[in-house]
Protein backbone atom coordinates (compact mmCIF):
# COMPACT_ATOMS: atom_id res chain seq x y z
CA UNK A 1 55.43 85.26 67.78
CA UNK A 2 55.30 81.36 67.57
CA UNK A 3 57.64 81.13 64.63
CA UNK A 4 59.84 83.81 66.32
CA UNK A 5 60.28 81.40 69.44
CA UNK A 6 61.19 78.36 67.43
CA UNK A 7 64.02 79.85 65.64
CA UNK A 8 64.85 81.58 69.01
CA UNK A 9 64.72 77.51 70.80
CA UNK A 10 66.38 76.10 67.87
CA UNK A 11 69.11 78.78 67.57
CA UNK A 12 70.17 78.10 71.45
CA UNK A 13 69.98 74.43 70.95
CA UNK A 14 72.68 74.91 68.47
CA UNK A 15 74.25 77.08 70.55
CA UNK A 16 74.88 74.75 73.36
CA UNK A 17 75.54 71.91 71.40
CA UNK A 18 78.55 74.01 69.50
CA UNK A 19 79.39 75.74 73.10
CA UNK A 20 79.61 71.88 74.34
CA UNK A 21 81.81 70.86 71.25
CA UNK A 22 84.84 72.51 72.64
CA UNK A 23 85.21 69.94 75.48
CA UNK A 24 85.64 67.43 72.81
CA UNK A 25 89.24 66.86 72.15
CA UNK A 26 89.21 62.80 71.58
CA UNK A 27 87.35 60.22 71.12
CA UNK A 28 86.20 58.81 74.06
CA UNK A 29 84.94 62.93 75.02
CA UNK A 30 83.09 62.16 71.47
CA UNK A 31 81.26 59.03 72.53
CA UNK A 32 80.76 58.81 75.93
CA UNK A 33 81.34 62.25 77.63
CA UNK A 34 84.82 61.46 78.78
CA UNK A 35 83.13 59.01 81.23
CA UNK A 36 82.08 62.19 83.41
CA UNK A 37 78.43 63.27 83.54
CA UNK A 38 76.93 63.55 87.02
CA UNK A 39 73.53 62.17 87.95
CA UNK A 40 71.47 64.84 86.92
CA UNK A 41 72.66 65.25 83.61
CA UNK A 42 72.99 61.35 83.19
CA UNK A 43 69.67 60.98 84.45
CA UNK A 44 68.17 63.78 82.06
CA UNK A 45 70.30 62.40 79.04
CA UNK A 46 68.57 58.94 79.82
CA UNK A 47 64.94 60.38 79.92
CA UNK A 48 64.84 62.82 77.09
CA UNK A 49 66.80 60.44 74.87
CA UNK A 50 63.74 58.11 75.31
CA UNK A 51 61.12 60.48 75.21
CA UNK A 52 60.75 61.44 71.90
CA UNK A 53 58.65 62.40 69.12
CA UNK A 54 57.17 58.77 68.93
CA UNK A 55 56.48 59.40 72.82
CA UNK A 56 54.59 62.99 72.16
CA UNK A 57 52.39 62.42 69.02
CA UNK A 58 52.14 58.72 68.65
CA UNK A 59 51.97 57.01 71.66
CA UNK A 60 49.46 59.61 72.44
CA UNK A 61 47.44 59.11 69.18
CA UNK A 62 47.86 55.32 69.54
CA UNK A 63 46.13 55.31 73.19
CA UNK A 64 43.19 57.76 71.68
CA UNK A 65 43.00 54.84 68.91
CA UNK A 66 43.20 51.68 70.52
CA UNK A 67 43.47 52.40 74.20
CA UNK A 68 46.39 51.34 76.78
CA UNK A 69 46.58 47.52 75.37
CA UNK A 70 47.72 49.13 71.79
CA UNK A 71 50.74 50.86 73.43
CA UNK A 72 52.60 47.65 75.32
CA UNK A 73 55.46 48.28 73.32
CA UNK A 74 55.88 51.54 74.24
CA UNK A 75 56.20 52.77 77.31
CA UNK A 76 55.77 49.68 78.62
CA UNK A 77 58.23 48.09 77.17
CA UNK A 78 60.61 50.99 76.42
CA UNK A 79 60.55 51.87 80.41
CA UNK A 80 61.18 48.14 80.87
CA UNK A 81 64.11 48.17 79.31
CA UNK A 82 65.49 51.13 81.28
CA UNK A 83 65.12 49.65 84.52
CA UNK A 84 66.20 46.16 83.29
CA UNK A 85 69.63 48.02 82.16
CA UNK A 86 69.85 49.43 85.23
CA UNK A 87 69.79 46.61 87.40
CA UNK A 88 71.38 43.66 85.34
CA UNK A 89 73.69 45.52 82.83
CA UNK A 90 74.99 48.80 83.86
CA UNK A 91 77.66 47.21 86.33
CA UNK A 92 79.16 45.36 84.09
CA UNK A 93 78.79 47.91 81.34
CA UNK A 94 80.69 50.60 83.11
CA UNK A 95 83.46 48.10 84.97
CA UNK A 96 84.54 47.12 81.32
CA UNK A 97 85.51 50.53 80.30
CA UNK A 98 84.40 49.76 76.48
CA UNK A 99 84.34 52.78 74.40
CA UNK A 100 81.27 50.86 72.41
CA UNK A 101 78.34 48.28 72.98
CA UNK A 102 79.97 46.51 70.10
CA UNK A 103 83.23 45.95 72.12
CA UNK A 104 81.48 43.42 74.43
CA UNK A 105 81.17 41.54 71.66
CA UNK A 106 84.27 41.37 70.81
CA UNK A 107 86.29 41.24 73.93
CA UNK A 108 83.19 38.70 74.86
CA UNK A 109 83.44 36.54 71.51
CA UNK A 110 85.46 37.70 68.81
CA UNK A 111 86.00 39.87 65.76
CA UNK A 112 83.60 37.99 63.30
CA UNK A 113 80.53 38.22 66.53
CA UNK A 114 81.96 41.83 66.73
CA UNK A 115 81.24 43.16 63.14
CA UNK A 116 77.94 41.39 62.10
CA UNK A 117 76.11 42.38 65.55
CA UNK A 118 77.25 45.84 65.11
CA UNK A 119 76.14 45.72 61.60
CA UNK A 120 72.16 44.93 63.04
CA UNK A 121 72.12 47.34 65.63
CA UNK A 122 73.34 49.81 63.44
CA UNK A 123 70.71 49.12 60.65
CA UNK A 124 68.11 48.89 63.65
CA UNK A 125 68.43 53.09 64.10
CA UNK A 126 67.58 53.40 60.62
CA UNK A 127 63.76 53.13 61.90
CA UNK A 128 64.46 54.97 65.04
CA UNK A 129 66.09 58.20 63.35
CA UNK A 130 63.71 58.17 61.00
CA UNK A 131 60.80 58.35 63.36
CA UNK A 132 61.94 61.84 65.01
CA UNK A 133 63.16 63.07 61.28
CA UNK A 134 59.27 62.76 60.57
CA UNK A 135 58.32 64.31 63.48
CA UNK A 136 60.83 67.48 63.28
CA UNK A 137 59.27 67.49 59.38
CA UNK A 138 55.32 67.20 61.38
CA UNK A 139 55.93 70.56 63.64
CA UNK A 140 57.63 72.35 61.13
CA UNK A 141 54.83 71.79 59.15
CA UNK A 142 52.02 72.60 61.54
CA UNK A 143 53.85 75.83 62.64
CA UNK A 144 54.17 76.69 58.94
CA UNK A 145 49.94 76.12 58.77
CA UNK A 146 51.09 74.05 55.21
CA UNK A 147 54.30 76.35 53.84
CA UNK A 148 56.44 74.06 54.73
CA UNK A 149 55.46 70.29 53.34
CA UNK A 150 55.81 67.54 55.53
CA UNK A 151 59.09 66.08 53.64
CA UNK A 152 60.56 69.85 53.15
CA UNK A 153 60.17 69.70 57.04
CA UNK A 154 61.99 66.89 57.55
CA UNK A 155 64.62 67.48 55.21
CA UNK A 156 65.03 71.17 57.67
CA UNK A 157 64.77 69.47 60.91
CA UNK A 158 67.73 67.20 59.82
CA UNK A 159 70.15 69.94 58.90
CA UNK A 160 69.27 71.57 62.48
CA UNK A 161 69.86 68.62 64.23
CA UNK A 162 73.45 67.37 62.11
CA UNK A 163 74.53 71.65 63.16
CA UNK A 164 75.25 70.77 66.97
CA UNK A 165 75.60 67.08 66.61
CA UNK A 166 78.01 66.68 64.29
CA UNK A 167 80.77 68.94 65.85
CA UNK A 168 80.38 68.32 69.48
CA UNK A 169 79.04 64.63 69.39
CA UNK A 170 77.95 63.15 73.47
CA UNK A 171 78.69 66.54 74.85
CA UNK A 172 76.35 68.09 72.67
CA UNK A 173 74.06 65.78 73.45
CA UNK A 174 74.09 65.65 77.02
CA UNK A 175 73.86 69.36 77.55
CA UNK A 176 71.49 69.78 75.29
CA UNK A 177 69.57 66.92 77.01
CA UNK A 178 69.57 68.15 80.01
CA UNK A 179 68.13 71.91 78.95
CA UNK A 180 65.43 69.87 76.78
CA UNK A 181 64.44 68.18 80.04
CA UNK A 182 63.44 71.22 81.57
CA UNK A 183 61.11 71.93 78.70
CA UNK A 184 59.86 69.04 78.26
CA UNK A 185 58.69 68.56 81.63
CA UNK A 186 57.57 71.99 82.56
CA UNK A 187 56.01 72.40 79.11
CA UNK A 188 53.57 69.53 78.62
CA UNK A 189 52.89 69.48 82.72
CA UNK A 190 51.12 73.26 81.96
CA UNK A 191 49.25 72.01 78.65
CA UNK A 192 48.34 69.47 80.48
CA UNK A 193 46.63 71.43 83.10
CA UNK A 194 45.27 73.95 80.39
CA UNK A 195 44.15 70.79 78.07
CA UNK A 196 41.50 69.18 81.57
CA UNK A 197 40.56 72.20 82.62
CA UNK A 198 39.45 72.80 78.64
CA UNK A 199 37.92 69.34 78.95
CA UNK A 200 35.77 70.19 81.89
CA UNK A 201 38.34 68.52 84.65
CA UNK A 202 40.70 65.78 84.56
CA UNK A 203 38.34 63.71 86.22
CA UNK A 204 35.98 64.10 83.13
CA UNK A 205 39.05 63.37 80.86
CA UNK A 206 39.28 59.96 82.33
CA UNK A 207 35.98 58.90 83.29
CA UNK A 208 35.53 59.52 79.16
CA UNK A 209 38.29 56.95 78.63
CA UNK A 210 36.99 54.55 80.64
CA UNK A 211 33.34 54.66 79.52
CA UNK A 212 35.23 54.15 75.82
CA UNK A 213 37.01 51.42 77.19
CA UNK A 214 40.05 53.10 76.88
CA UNK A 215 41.77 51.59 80.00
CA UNK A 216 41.20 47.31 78.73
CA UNK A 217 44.53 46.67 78.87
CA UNK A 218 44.80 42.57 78.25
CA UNK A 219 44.02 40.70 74.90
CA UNK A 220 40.28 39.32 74.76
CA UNK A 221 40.88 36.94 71.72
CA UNK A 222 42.64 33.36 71.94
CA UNK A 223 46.16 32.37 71.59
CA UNK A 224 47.04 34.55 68.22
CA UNK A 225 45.91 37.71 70.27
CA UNK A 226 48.79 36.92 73.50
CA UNK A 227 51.22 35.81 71.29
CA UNK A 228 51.01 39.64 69.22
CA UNK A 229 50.38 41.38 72.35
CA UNK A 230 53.27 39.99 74.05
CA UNK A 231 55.93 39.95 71.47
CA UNK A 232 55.18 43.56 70.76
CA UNK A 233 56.33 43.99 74.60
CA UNK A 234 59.18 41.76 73.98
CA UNK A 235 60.21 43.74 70.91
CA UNK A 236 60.98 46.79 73.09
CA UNK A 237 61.37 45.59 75.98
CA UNK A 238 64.27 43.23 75.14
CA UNK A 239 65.56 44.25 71.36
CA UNK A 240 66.11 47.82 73.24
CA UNK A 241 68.95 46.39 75.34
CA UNK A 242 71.49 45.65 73.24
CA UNK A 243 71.70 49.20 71.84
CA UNK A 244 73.97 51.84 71.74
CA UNK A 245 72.21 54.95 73.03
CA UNK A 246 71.54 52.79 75.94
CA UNK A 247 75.69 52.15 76.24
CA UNK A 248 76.43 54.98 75.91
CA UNK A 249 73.96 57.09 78.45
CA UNK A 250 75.47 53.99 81.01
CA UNK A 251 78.96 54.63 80.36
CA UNK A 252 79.07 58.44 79.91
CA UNK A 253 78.63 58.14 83.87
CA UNK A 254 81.10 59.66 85.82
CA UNK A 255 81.29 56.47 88.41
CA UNK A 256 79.47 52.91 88.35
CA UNK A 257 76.80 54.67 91.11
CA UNK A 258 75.92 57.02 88.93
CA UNK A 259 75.05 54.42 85.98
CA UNK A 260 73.30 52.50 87.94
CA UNK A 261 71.13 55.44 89.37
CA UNK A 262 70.69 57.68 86.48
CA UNK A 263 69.77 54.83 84.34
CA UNK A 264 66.66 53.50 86.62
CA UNK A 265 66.04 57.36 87.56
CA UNK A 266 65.54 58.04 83.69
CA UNK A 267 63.55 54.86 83.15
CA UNK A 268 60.81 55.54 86.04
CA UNK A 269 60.73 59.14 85.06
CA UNK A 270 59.93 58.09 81.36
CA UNK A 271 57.15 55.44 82.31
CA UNK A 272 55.39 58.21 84.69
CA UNK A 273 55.79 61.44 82.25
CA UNK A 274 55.30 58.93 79.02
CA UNK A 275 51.16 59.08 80.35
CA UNK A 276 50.85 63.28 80.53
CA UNK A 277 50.72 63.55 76.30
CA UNK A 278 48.07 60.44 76.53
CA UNK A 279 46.01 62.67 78.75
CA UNK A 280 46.25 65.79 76.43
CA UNK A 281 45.79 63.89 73.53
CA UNK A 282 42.60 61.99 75.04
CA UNK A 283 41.33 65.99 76.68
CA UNK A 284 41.15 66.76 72.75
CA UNK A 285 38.66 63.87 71.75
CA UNK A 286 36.96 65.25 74.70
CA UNK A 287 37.29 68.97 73.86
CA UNK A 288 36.29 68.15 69.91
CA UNK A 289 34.92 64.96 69.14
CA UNK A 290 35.65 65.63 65.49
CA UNK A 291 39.21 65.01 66.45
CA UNK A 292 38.43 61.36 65.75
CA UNK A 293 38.29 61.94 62.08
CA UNK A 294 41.56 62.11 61.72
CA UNK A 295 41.40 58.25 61.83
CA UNK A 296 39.66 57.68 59.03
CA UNK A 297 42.39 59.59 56.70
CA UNK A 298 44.28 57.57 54.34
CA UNK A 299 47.32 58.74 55.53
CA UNK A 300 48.37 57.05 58.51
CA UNK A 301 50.67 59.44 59.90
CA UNK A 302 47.66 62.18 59.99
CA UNK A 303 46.43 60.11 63.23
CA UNK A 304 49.55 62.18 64.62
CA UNK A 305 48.42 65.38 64.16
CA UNK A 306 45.53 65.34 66.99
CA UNK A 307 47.96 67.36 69.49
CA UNK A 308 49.30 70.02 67.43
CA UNK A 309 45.64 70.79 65.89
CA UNK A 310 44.28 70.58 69.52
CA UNK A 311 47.13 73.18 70.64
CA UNK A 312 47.14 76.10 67.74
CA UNK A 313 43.44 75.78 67.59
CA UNK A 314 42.37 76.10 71.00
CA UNK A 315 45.20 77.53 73.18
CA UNK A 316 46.54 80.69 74.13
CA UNK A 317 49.87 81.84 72.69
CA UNK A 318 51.72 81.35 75.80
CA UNK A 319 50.19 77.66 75.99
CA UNK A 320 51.38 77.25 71.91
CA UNK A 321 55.01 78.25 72.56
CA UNK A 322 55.09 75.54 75.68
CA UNK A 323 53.82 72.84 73.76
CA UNK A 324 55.83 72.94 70.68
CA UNK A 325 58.98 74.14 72.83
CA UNK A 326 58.32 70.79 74.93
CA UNK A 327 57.82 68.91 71.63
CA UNK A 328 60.76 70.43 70.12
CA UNK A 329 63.04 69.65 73.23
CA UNK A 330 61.93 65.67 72.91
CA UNK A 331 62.39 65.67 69.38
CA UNK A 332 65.71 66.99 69.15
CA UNK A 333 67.05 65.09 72.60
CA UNK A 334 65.95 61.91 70.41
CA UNK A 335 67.24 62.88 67.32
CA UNK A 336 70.74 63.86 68.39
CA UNK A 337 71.42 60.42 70.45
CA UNK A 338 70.30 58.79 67.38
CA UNK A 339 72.17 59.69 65.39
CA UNK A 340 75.15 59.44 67.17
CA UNK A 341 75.01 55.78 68.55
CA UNK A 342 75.30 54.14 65.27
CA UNK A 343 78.19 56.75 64.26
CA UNK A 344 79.79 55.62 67.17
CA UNK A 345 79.04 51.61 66.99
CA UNK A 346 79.61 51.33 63.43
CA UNK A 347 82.47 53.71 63.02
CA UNK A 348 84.24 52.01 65.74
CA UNK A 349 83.45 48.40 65.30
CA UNK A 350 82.81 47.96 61.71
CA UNK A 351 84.86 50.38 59.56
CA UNK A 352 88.09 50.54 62.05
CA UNK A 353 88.42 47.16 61.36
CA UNK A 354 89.49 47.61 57.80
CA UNK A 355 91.48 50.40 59.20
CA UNK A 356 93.42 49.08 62.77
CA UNK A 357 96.11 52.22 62.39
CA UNK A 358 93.86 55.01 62.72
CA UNK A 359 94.89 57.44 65.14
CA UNK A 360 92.84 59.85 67.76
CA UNK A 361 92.25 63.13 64.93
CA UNK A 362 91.60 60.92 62.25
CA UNK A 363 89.12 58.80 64.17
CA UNK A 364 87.17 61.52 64.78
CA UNK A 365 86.94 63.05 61.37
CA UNK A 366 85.48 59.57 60.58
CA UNK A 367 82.97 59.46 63.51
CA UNK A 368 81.44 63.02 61.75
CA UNK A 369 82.00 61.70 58.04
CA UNK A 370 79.73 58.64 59.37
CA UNK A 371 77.75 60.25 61.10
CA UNK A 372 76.58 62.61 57.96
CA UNK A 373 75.88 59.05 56.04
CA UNK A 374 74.06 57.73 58.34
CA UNK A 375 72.25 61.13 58.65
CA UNK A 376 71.23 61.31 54.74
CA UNK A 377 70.32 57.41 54.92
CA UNK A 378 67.93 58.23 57.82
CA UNK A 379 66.30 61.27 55.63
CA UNK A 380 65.64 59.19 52.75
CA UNK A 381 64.24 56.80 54.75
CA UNK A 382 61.77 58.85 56.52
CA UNK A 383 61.04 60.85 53.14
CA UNK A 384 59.97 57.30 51.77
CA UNK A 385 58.11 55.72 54.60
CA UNK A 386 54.44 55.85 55.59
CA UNK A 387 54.56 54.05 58.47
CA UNK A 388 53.34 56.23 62.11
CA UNK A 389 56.11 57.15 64.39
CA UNK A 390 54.66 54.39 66.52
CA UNK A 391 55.34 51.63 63.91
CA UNK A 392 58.58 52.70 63.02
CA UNK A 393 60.09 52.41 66.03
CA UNK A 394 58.73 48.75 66.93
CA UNK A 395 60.00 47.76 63.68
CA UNK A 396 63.53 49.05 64.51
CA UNK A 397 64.41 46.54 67.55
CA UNK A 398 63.10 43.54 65.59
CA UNK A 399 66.69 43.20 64.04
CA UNK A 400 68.43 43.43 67.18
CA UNK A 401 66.02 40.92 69.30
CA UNK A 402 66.65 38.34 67.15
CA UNK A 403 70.46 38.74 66.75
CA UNK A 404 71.85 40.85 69.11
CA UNK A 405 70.00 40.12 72.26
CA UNK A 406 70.80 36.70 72.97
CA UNK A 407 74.45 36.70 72.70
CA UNK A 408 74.51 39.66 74.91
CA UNK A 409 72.29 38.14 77.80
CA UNK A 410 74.31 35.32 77.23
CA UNK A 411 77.85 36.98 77.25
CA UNK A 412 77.03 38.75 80.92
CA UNK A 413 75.22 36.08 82.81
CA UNK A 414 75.96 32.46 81.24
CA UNK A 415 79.75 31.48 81.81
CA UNK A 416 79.62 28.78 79.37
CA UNK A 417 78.23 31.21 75.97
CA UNK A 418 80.83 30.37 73.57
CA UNK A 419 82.20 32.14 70.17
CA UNK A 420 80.24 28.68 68.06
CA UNK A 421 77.03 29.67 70.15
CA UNK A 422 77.03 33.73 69.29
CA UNK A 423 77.30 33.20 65.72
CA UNK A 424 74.86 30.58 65.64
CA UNK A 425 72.27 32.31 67.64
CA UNK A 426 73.04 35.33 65.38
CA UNK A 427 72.86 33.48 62.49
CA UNK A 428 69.49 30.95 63.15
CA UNK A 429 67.70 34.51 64.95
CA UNK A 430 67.97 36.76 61.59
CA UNK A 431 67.42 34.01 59.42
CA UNK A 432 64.54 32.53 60.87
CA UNK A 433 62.92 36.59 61.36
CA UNK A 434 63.71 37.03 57.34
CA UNK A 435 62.30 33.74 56.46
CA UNK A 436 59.18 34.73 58.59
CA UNK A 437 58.89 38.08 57.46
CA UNK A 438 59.02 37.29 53.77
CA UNK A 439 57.01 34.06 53.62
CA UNK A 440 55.12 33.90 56.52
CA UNK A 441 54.31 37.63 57.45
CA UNK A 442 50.73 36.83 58.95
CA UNK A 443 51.39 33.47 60.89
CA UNK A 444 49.82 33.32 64.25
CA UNK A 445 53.49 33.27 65.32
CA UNK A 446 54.73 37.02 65.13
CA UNK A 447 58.12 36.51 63.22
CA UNK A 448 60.24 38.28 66.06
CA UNK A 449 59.08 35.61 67.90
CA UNK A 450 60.13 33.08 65.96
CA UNK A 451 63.28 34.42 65.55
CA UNK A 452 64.07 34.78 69.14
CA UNK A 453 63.50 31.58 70.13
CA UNK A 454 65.62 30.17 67.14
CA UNK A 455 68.26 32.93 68.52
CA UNK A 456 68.03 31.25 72.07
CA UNK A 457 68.01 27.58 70.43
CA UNK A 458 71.05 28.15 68.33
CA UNK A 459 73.32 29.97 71.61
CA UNK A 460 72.08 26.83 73.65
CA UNK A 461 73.28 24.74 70.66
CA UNK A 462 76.05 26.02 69.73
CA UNK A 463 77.72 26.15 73.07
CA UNK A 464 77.00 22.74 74.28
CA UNK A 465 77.97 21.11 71.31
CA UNK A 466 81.44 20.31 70.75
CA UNK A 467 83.38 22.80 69.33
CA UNK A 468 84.56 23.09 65.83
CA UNK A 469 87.60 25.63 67.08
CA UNK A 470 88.89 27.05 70.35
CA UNK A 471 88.29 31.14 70.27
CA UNK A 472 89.67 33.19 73.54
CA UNK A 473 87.63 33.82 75.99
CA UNK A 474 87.69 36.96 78.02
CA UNK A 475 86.06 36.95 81.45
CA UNK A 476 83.55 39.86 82.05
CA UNK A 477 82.17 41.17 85.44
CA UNK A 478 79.51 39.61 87.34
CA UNK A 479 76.77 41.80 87.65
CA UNK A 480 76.12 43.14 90.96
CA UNK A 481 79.71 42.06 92.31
């Protein structure tokens, strides 16, 4: 009956996300929706975009682990981000009427600042994608009890998700979003209720985490402690801004309320939901205390297992097809967006460059040829990593911290950012993060870190010192005017 519902769920997700491809007939419907999603779809595109499998299994596992100061980063920091967007960026976002995040650079800077940004936050979704890939390949697994190997499961769950994307691009995604809302939120609020009263109560549940000192939130060591714990924050937090799956939920809006409101809507949403699959993940440690072996395996990604065990081995049917319908829905909302923002950024600010003539039809053969690229490049990175969902995904906005943030912070809110400061920003951030990375990995300085501050040194540099040429300048709206 389980497996019966999942090709069931997976067979209408496909079916909505080819029903939604026929409203495509451009571009810009491609992208960004045509620029017409009301708030409750843009809301519930912005919330189950973010809430995927990284949210479910490994933010979850990662609070049973090392309690609520191990998960800054995310939600924390992801639902930072959201709001910060909302209230400083999505103005100016929308009134610009870009087609890509990589157009502010451009219309901001110029061509050169254009490409090579685009370039980072492109390669930054490699970790992202990757992260739900391994997840689809997780459940697929589990529901298989073993059939179906973890890498044979993500190889399937990327063919499902290319099906609907692939044709019917932001459409497909925000209908599909907004029926994977639903089950995300109705699903893991009743296994949630099943999973305390299991555990003896709720109150139990959390009386057990705080007598395992669960809840210590703030760093106990010295200096080296703050600086991890607070760049892991900043990693989200900040290197989550300049993305496209953010751009694009902002600007598939149908008016400049709606971004603004759907945007912090989503973000609040996320932070408050992001804590129910910590409490069903903690109700299994207290269910079965033998949950906690699953730390000890060699395997990292194991750790990730602790829900789906908890659910086929203690619940009901009816709880079983909730859960992984719920887990399902968040994977595939992920998935889908992630795919599909660095089709769009890199397709449109990267390869059209070498190709200015290209007209409407052919553009959008090239947005699904890219898009199947970036697909495969995201499978053979997941096949080869063994890295948790968790890590993955803080790993994937180090890249666009330290070069993409600055100059965009910049571009918006400092009148005086020039084309010299961008590219010097961009180039002292990445460098200084590589140099970091490769020869000073374990420095009490966190390398992302290091690189942001070098980003912010070289913008503040470059654009007060005299200028080596004149590039145009092109005015962008004031936020909140």
């Amino acid at each position: 009956m389980l497996l019966t519902f999942v090709i069931a769920y997976l067979a209408a997700s496909i079916a909505i996300g080819l029903w939604a491809a026929t409203r495509v007939h451009n571009p810009k419907d491609y992208v960004v929706a045509g620029r017409s999603l009301p708030l409750p779809i843009n809301a519930a595109t912005v919330f189950a975009t973010w809430f995927g499998a990284e949210t479910v299994l490994s933010v979850s596992a990662t609070f049973t682990r090392d309690g609520l100061g191990g998960i800054i980063a995310d939600p924390f920091g992801s639902s930072f981000t959201l709001v910060f967007v909302a209230l400083f960026f999505a103005r100016t976002f929308y009134r610009m009427d870009l087609l890509t995040i990589g157009d502010f650079y451009r219309k901001r800077y110029n061509r050169p600042v254009e490409v090579v940004t685009s370039v980072a936050i492109t390669a930054s979704y490699l970790g992202w994608t990757s992260a739900q890939l391994t997840a689809l390949g997780l459940a697929f697994s589990v529901l298989s009890q073993g059939s179906i190997s973890l890498n044979e499961g993500i190889v399937l769950g990327t063919v499902v998700v290319l099906i609907y994307t692939v044709w019917g691009g932001m459409w497909s995604v925000a209908l599909t979003d907004l029926f994977q809302s639903v089950m995300i939120i109705l699903g893991l609020a009743a296994i949630a209720w099943l999973a305390g009263d299991m555990a003896g109560g709720a109150g139990k549940v959390i009386m057990a985490a705080a007598e395992a000192g669960k809840f210590e939130f703030w760093p106990k060591g010295g200096a080296g402690e703050w600086l991890a714990f607070s760049t892991a924050w900043l990693t989200l937090a900040l290197g989550s801004i300049p993305q496209q799956d953010v751009f694009q939920r902002v600007t598939s809006a149908k008016d400049e309320r709606t971004a603004v409101k759907g945007t912090f809507i989503g973000g609040i949403v996320y932070f408050l939901f992001a804590f129910v699959p910590v409490f069903i993940a903690y109700s299994a440690v207290v269910i079965d205390p033998a949950t906690t072996q699953l730390f000890k395996s060699d395997d990292v990604r194991e750790v990730q297992r602790i829900l789906p065990e908890l659910i086929l081995s203690r619940m009901p049917m009816w709880a079983q097809v909730m859960f992984f319908g719920a887990l399902l829905s968040a994977i595939l909302s992920t998935a889908s967006g992630a795919l599909l923002a660095p089709t769009a950024l890199f397709t449109e600010n990267a390869l059209k460059t070498f190709f200015p003539g290209m007209g409407d039809r052919r553009f959008l053969v090239t947005l699904r040829v890219v898009l199947v690229v970036f697909s495969m490049a995201a499978l053979l990175f997941a096949l080869n990593s063994r890295s948790t969902m968790y890590e993955m995904v803080q790993n994937a906005y180090k890249v666009t911290l330290v070069g993409a943030f600055v100059p965009l912070a910049a571009g918006v809110f400092w009148k005086r950012a020039t084309t010299q400061g961008a590219l010097c920003s961009i180039g002292l951030g990445i460098g200084s993060w590589l140099v970091m990375e490769i020869l000073f990995a374990d420095a009490a300085v966190p390398p992302q870190l290091a690189g942001l501050v070098a980003s912010l040194a070289g913008m503040l540099a470059g654009s007060l010192l005299p200028q080596r040429y004149a590039a145009p300048q092109q005015a962008t709206a004031k936020p909140g005017t």
